[in-house]
C-alpha atoms as a PDB file:
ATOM      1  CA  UNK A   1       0.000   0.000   0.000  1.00  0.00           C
ATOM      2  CA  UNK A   2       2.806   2.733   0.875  1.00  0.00           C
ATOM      3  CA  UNK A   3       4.453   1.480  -2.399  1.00  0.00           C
ATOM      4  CA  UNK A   4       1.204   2.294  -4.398  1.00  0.00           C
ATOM      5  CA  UNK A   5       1.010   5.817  -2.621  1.00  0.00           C
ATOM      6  CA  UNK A   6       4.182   6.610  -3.487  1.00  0.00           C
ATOM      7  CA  UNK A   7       3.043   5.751  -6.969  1.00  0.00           C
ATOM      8  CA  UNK A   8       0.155   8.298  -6.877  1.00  0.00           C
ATOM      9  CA  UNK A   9       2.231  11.017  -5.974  1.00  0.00           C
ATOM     10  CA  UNK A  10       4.862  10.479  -8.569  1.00  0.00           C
ATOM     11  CA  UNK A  11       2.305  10.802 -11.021  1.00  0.00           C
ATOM     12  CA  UNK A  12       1.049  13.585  -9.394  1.00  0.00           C
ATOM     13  CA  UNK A  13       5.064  15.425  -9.262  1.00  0.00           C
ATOM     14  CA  UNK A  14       4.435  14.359 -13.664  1.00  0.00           C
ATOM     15  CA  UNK A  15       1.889  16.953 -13.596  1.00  0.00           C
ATOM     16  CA  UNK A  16       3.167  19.550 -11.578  1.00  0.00           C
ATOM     17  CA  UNK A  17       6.475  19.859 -13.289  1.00  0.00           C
ATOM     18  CA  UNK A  18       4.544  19.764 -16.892  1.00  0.00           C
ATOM     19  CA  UNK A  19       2.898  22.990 -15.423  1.00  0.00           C
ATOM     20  CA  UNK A  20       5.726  24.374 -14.465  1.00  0.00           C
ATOM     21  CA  UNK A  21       7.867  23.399 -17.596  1.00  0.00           C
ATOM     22  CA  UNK A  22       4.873  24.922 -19.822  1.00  0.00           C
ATOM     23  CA  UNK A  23       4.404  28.486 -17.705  1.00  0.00           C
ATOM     24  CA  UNK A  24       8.565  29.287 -17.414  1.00  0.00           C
ATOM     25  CA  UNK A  25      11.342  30.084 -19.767  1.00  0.00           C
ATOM     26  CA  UNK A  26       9.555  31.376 -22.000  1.00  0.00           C
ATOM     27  CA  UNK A  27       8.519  28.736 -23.934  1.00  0.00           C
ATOM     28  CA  UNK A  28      11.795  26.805 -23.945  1.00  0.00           C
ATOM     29  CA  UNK A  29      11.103  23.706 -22.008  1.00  0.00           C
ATOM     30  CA  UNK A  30       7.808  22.977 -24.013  1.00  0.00           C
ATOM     31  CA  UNK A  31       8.797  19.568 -24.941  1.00  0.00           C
ATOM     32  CA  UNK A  32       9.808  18.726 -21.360  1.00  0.00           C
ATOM     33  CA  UNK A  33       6.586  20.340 -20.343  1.00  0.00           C
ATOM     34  CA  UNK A  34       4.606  17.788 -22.961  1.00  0.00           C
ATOM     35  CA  UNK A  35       6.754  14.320 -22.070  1.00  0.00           C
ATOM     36  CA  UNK A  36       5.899  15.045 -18.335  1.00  0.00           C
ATOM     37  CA  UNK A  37       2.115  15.548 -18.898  1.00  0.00           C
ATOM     38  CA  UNK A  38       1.996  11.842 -21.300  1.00  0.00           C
ATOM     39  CA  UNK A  39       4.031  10.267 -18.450  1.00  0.00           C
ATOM     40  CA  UNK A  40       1.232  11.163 -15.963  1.00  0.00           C
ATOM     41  CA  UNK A  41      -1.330   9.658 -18.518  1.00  0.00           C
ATOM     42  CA  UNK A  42       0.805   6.276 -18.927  1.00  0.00           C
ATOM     43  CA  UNK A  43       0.914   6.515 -15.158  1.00  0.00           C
ATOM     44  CA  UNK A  44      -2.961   6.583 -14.875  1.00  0.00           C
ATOM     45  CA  UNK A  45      -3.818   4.399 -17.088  1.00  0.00           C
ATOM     46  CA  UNK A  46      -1.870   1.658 -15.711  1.00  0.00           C
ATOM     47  CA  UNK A  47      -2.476   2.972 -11.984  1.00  0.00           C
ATOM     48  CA  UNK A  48      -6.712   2.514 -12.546  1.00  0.00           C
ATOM     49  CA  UNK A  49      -6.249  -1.189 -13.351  1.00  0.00           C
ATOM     50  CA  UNK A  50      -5.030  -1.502 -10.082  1.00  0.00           C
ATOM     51  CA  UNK A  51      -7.045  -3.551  -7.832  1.00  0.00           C
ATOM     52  CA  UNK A  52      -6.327  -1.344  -4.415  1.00  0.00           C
ATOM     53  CA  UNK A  53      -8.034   1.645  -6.200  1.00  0.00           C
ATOM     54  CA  UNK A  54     -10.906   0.392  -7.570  1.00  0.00           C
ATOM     55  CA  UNK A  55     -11.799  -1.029  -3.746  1.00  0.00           C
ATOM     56  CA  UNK A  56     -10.985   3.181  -3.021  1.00  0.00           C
ATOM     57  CA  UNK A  57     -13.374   5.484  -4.645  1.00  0.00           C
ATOM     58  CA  UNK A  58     -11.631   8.330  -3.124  1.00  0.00           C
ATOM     59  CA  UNK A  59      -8.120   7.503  -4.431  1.00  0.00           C
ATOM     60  CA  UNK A  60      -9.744   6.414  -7.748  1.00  0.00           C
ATOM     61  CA  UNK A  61     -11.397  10.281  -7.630  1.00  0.00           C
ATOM     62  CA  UNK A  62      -8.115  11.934  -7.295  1.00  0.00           C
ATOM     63  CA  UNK A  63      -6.525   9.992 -10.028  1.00  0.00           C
ATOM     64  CA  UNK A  64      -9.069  10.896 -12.230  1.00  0.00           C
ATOM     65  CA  UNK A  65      -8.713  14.487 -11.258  1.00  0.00           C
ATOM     66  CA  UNK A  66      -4.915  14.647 -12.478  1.00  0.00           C
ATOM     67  CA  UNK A  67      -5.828  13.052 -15.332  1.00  0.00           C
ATOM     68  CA  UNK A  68      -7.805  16.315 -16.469  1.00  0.00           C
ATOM     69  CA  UNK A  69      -5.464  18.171 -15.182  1.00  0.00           C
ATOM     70  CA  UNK A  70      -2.758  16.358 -17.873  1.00  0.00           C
ATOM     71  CA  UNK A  71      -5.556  16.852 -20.811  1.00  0.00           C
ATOM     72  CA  UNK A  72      -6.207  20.753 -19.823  1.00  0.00           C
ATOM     73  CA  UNK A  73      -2.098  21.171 -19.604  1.00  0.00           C
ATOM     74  CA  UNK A  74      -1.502  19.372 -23.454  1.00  0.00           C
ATOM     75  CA  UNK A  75      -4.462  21.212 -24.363  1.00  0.00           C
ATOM     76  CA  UNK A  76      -2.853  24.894 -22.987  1.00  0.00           C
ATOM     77  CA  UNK A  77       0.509  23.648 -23.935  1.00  0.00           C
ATOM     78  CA  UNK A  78      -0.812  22.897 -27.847  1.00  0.00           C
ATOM     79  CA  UNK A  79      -2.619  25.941 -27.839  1.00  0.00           C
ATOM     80  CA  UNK A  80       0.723  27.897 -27.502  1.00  0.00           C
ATOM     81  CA  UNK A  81       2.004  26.065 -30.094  1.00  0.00           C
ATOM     82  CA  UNK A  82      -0.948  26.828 -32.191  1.00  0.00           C
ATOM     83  CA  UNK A  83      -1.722  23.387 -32.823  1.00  0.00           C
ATOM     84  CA  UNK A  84      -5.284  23.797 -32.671  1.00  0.00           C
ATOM     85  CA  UNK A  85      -6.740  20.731 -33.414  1.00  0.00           C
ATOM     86  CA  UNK A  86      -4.583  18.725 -31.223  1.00  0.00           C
ATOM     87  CA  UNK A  87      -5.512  21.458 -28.425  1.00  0.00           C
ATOM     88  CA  UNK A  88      -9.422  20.728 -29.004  1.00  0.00           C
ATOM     89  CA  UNK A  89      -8.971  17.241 -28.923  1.00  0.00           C
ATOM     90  CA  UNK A  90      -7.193  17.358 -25.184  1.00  0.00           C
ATOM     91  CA  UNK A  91      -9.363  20.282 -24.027  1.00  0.00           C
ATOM     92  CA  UNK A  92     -12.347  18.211 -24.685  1.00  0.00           C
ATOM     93  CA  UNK A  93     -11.035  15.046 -22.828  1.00  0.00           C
ATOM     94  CA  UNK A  94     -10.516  17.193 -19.943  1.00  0.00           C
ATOM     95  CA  UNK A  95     -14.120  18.730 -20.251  1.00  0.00           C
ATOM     96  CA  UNK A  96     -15.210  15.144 -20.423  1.00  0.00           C
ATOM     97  CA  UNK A  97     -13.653  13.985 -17.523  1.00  0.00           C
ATOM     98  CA  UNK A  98     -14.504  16.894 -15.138  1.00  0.00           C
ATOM     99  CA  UNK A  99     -17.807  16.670 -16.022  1.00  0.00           C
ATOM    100  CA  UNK A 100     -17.633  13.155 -15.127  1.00  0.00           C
ATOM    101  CA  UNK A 101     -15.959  13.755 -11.593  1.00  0.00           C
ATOM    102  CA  UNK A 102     -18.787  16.776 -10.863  1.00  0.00           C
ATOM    103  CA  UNK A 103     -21.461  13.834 -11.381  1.00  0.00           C
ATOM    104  CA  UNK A 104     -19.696  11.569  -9.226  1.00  0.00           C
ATOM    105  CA  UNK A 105     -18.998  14.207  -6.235  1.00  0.00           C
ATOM    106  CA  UNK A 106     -22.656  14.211  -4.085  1.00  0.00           C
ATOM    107  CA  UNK A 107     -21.234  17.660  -2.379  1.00  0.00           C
ATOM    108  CA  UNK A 108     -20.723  20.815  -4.201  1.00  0.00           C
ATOM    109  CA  UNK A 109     -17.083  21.120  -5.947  1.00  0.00           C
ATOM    110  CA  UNK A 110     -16.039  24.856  -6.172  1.00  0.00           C
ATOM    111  CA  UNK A 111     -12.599  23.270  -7.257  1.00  0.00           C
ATOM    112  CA  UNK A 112     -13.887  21.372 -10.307  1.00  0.00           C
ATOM    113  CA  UNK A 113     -16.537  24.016 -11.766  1.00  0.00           C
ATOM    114  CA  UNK A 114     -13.888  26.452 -11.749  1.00  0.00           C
ATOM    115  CA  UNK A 115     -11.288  23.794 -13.447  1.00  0.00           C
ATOM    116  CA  UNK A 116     -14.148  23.356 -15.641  1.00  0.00           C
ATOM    117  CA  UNK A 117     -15.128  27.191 -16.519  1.00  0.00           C
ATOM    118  CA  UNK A 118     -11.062  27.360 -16.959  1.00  0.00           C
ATOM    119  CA  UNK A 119     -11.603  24.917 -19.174  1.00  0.00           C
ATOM    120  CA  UNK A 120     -14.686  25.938 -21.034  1.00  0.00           C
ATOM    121  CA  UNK A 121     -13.086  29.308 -21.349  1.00  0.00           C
ATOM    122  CA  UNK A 122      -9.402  27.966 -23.106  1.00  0.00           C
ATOM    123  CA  UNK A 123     -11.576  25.886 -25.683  1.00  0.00           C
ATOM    124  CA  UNK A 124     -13.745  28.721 -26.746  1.00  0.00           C
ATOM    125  CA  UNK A 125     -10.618  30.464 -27.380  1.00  0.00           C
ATOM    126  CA  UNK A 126      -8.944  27.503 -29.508  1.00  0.00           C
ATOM    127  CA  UNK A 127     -11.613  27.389 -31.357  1.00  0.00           C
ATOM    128  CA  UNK A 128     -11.912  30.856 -32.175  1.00  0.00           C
ATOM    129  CA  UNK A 129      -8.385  31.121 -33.016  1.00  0.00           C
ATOM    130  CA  UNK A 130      -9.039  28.668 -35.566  1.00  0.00           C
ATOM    131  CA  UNK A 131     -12.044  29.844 -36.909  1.00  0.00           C
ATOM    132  CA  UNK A 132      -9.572  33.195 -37.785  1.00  0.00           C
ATOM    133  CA  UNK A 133      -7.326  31.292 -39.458  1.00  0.00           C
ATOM    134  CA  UNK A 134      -9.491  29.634 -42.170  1.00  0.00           C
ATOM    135  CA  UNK A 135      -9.421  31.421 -45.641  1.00  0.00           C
ATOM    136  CA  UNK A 136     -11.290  33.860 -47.170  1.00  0.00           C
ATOM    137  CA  UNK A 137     -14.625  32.645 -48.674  1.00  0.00           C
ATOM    138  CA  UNK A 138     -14.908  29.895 -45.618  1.00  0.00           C
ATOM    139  CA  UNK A 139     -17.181  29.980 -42.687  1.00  0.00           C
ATOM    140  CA  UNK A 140     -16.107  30.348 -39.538  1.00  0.00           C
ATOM    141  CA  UNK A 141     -19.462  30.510 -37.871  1.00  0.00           C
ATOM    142  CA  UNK A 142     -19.248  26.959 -36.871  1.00  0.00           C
ATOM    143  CA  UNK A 143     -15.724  27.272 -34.783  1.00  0.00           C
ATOM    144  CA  UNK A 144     -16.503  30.701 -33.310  1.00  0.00           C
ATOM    145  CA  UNK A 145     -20.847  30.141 -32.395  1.00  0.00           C
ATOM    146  CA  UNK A 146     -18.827  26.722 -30.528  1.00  0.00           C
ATOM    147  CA  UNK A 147     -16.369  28.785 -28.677  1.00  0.00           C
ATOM    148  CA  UNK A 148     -19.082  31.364 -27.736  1.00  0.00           C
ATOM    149  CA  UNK A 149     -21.158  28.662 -26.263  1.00  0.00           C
ATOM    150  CA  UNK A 150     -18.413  27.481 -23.979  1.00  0.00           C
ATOM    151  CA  UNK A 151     -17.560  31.087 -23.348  1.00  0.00           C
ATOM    152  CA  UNK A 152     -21.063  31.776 -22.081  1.00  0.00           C
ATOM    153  CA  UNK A 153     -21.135  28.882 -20.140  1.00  0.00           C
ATOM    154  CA  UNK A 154     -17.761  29.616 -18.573  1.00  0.00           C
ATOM    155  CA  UNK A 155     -19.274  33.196 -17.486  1.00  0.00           C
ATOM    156  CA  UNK A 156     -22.378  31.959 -16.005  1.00  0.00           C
ATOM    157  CA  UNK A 157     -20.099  29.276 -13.706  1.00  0.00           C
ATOM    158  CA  UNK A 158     -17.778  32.463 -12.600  1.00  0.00           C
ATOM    159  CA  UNK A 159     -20.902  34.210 -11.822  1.00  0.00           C
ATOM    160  CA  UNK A 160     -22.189  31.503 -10.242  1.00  0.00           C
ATOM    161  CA  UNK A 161     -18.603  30.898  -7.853  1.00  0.00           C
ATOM    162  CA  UNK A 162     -18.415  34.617  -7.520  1.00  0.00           C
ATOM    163  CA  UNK A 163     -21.517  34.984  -5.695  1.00  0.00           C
ATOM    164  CA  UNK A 164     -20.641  32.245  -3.510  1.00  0.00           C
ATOM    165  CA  UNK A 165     -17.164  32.127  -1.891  1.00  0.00           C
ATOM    166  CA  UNK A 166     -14.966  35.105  -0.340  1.00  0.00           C
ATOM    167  CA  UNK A 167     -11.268  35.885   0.667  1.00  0.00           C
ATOM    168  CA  UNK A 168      -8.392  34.938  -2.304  1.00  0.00           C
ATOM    169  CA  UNK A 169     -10.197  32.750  -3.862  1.00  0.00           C
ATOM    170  CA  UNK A 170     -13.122  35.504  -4.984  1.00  0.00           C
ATOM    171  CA  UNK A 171     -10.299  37.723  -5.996  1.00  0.00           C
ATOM    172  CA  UNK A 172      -9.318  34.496  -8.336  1.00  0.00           C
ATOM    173  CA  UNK A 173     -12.353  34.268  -9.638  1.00  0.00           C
ATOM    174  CA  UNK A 174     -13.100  37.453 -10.745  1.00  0.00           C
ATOM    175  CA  UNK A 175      -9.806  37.889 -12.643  1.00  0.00           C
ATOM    176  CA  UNK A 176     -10.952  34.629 -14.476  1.00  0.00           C
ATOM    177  CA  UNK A 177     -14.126  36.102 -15.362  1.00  0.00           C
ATOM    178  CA  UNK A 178     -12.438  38.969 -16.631  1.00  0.00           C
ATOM    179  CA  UNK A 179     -10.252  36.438 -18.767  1.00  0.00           C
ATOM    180  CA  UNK A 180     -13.570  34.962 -20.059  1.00  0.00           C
ATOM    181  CA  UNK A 181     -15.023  38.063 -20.786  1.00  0.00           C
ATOM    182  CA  UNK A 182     -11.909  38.860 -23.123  1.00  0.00           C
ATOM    183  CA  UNK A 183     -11.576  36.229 -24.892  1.00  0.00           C
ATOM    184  CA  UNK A 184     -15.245  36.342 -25.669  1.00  0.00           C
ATOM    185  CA  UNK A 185     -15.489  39.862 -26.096  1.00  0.00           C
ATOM    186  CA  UNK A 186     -12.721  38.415 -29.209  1.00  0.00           C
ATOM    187  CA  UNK A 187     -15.314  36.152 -30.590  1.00  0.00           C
ATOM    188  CA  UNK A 188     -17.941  38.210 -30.823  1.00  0.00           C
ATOM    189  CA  UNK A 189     -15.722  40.266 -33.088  1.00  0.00           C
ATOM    190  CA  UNK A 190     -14.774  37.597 -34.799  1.00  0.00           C
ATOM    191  CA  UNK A 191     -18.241  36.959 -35.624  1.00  0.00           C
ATOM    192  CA  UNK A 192     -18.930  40.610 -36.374  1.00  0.00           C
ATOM    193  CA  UNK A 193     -21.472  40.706 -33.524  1.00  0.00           C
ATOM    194  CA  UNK A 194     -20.366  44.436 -33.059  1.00  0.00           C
ATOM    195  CA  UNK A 195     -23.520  45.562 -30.463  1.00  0.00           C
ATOM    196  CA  UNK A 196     -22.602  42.305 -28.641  1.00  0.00           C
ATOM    197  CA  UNK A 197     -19.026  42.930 -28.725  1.00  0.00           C
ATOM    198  CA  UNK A 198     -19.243  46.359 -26.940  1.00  0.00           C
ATOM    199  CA  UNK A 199     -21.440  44.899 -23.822  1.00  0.00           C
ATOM    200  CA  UNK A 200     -18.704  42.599 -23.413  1.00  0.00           C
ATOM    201  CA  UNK A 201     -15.830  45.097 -23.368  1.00  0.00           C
ATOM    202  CA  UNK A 202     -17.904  47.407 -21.519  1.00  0.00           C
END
């Protein structure tokens, strides 16, 4: 059993440094940043077959919860890179799976509606970045009417949090809901929703 703990938080220390790697030297230890978030994932995957955490829901929950975390770090981490379909494709694993883990939890979870409004928020803006960069005479409706959904959602879970917890982590929250409210303020321009676009920067 102690061996197997020290096994969760190695994987654990996997995603911590790929956050770290991806957020310092300015971009220079990206690929560092990328083998430490897959090494978590191998981790997982062969740390749920594991017989000790499927008789532990709670262990089992936490596993699952650095798992997102790995899919919403690739999916920042290709983003940057401006890989935007990759980005979409991890983004949407991690939506998936923190959706999944809300479900499951029968309290509230402050901690995984704002990982998932995070979320919700980065995807919008993948997809509106690559909405921009199709050519002229293509639509881009699809891409950018999908990132303003998530962006809407994202704004109505900050609103949500905001109205509901105090201290640092309201101050937190309300510079994330700022960073929704940019990035989709920049879809509404996108999608030349100009009346729109000036509530949102107002």
């Amino acid at each position: 059993m102690e061996v197997a703990r020290l096994e969760l938080a190695h994987k654990e220390t996997h995603v911590k440094l790929g956050d770290l790697l991806r957020t310092s030297g300015l971009g220079t230890n990206q690929q560092g940043s990328e083998e430490h978030y897959f090494q978590a994932l191998k981790d997982i995957t062969r740390l749920k077959k594991r017989a000790f955490l499927i008789e532990r829901p709670s262990l089992l929950y936490h596993l699952r919860t650095d798992q997102a975390a790995s899919h919403l770090g690739l999916g920042c981490l290709y983003r940057d890179q401006h890989f935007y379909d990759k980005a979409s494709k991890q983004l949407t694993q991690a939506h998936d799976l923190i959706q999944e883990l809300i479900l499951i939890e029968a309290r509230d979870s402050p901690d995984q509606r704002d990982r998932l409004a995070v979320t919700l928020t980065i995807h919008g803006e993948v997809l509106n970045r690559r909405a921009q960069l199709h050519t002229p005479g293509q639509s881009i409706t699809s891409d950018s009417r999908a990132a303003l959904e998530k962006q809407q959602k994202a704004v109505r879970m900050l609103s949500q949090l905001e109205r509901s917890i105090s201290g640092p982590l309201l101050i937190s929250t309300r510079r994330k809901l700022m960073e929704t409210l940019t990035s989709m303020a920049d879809t509404l321009e996108t999608l030349e929703l100009h009346t729109e676009f000036q509530a949102a920067i107002a």
